[in-house]
N, C-alpha and C. Protein backbone atom coordinates (compact mmCIF):
# COMPACT_ATOMS: atom_id res chain seq x y z
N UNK A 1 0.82 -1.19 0.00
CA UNK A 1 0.00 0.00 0.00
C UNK A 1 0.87 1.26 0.00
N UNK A 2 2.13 1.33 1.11
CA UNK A 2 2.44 2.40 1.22
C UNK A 2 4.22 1.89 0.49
N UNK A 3 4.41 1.75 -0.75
CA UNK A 3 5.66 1.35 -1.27
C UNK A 3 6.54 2.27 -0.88
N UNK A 4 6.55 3.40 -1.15
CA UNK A 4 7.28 4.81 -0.76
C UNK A 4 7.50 5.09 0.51
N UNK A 5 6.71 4.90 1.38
CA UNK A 5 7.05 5.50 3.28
C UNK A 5 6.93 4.18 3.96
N UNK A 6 7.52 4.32 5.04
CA UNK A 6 7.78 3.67 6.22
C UNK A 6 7.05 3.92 7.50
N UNK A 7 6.60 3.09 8.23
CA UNK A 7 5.96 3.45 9.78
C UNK A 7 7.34 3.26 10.27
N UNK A 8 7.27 4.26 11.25
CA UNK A 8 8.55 4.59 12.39
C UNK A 8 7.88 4.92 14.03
N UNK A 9 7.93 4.59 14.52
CA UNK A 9 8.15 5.26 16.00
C UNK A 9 9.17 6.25 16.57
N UNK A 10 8.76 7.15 16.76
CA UNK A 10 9.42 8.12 17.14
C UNK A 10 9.29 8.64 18.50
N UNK A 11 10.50 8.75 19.23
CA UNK A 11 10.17 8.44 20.93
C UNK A 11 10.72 10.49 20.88
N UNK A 12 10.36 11.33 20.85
CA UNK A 12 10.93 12.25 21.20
C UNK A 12 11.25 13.22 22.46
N UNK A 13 12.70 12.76 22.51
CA UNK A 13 13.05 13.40 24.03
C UNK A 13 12.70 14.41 24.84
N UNK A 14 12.55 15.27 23.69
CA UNK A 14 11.96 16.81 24.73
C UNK A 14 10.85 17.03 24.89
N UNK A 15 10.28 16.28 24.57
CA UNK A 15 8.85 16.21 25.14
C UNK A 15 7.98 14.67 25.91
N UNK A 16 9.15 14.13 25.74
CA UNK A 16 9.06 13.07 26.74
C UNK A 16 7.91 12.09 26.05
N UNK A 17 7.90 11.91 24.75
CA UNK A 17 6.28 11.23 23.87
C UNK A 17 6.82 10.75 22.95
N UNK A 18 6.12 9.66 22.24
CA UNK A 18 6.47 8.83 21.33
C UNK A 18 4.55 8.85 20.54
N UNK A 19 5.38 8.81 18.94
CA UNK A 19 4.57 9.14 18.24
C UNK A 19 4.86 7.81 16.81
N UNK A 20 3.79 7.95 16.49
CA UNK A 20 3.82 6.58 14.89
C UNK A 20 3.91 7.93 13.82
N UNK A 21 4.97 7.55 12.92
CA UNK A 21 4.92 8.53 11.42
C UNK A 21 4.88 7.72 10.48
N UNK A 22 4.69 7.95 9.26
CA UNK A 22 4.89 7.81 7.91
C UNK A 22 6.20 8.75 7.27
N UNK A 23 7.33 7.58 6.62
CA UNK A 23 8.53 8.86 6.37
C UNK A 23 8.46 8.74 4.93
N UNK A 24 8.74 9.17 3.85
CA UNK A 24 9.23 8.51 2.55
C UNK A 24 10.72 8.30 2.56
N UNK A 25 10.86 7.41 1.96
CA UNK A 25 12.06 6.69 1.27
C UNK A 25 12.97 7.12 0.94
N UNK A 26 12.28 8.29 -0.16
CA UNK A 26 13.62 9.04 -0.44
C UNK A 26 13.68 10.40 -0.12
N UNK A 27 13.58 10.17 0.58
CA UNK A 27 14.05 11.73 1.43
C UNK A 27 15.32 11.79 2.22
N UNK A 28 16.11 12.43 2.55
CA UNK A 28 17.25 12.90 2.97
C UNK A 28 17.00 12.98 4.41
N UNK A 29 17.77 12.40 5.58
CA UNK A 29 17.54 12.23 6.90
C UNK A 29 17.61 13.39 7.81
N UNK A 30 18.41 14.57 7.06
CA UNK A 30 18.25 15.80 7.16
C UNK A 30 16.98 16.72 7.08
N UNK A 31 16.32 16.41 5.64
CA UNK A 31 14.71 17.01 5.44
C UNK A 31 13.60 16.39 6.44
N UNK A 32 13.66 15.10 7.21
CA UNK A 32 12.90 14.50 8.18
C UNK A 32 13.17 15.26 9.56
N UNK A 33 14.50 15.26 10.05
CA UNK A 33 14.39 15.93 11.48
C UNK A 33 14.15 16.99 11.16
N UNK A 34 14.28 17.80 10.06
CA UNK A 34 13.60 19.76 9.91
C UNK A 34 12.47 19.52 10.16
N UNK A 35 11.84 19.21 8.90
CA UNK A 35 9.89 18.24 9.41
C UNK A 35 9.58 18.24 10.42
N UNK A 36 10.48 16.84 11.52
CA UNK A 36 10.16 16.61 12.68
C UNK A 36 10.12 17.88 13.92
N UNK A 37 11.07 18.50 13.72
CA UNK A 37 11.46 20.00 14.45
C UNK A 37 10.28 20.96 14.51
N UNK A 38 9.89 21.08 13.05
CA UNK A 38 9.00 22.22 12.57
C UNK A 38 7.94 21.77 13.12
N UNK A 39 7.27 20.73 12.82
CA UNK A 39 5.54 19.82 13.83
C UNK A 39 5.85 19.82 15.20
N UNK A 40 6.84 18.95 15.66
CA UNK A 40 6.67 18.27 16.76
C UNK A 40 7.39 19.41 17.98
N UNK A 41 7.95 20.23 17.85
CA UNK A 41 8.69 21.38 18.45
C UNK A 41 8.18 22.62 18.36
N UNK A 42 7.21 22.72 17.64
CA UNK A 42 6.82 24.26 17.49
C UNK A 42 7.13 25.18 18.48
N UNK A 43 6.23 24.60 19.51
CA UNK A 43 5.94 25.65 20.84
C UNK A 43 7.23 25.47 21.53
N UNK A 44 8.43 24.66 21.37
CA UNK A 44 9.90 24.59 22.02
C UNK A 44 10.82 25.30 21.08
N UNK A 45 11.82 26.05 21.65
CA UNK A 45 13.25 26.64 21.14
C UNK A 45 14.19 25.38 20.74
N UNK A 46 14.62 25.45 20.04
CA UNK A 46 15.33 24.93 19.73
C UNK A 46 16.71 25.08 18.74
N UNK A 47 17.36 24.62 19.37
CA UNK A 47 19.01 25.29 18.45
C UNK A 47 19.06 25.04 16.84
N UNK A 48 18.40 23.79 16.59
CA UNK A 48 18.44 23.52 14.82
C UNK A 48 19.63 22.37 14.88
N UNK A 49 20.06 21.49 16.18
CA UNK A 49 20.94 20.97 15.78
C UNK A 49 20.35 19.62 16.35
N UNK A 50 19.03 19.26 15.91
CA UNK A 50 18.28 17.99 15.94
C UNK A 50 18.53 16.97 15.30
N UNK A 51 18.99 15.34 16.21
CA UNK A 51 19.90 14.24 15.57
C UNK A 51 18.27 13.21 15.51
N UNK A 52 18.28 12.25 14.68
CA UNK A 52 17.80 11.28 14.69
C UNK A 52 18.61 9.92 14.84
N UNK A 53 17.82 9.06 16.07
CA UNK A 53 18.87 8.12 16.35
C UNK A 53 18.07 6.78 16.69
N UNK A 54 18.61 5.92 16.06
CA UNK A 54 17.92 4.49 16.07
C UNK A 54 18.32 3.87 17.40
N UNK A 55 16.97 3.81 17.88
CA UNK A 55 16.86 3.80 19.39
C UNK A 55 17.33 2.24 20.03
N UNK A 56 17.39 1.42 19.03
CA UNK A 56 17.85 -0.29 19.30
C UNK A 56 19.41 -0.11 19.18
N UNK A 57 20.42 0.45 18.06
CA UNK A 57 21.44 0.17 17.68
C UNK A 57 22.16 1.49 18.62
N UNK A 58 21.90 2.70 18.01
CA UNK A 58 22.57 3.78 18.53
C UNK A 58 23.01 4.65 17.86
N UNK A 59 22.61 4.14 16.85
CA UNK A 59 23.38 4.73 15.19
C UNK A 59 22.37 6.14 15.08
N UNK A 60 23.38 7.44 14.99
CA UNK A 60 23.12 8.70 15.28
C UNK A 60 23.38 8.84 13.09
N UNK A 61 22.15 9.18 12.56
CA UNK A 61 21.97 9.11 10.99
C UNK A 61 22.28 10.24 10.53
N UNK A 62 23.23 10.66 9.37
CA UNK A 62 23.59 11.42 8.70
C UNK A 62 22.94 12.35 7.92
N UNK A 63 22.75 13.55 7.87
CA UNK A 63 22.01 14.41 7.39
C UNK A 63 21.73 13.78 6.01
N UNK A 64 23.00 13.55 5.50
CA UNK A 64 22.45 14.18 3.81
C UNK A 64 22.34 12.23 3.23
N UNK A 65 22.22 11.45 4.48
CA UNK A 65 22.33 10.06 3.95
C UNK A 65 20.24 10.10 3.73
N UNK A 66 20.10 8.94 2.02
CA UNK A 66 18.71 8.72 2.19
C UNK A 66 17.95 7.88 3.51
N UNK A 67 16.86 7.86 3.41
CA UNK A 67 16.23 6.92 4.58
C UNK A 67 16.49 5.37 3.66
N UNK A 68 16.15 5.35 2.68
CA UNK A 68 16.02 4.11 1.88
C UNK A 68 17.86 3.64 1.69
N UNK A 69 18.62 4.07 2.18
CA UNK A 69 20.19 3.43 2.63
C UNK A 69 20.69 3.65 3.46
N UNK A 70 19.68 3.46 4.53
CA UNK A 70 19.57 3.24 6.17
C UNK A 70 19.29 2.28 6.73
N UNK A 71 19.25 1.94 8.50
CA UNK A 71 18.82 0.67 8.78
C UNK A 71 17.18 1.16 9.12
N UNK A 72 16.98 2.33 8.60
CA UNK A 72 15.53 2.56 9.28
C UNK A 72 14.29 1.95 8.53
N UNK A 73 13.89 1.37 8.95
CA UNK A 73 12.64 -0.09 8.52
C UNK A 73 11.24 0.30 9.00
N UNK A 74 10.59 0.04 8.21
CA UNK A 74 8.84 -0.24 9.27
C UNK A 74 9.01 -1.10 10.80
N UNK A 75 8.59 -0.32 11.39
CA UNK A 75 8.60 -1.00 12.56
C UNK A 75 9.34 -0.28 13.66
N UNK A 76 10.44 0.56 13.32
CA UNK A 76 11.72 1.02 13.44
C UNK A 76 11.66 1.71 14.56
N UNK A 77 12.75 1.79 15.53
CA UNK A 77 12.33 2.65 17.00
C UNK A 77 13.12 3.71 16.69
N UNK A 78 12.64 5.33 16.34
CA UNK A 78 14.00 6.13 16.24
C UNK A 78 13.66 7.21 17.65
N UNK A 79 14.87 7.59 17.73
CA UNK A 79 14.90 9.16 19.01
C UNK A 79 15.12 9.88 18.37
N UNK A 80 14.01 10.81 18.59
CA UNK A 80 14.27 12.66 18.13
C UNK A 80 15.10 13.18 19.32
N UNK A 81 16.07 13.68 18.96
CA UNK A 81 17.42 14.48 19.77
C UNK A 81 17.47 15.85 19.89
């Protein structure tokens, strides 16, 4: 159904909540935490130097790497940083 995006869990720290998303594939891991920043942070300050991190392994993901040559999967536990 959804060939293009992924379900993720997203546990985000500064607000202490975990949320289900839809990401696409090919998007840049960089354009997701801006996204994530811009929704999920509004009403918080924040410096702009927001990591996404796969909450099983530890693996802190590279801005300009795609999601689709990542370990990030349906199912996937990530931390907003």
């Amino acid at each position: 159904m959804y060939e293009n995006k992924i379900l993720v869990n997203i546990y985000v720290l500064s607000l202490s909540k975990n949320c289900e998303i839809f990401i696409p594939v090919n998007e840049k891991v960089g354009n997701i935490t801006k996204l994530l920043a811009n929704v999920l942070l509004d009403s918080i300050n924040t410096s702009g130097n927001s990591v996404i991190m796969n909450a099983d392994t530890g693996v802190c993901y590279k801005n300009n790497d795609l999601i689709r040559n990542t370990d990030i999967k349906n199912g996937c536990k990530l931390v907003f940083l």
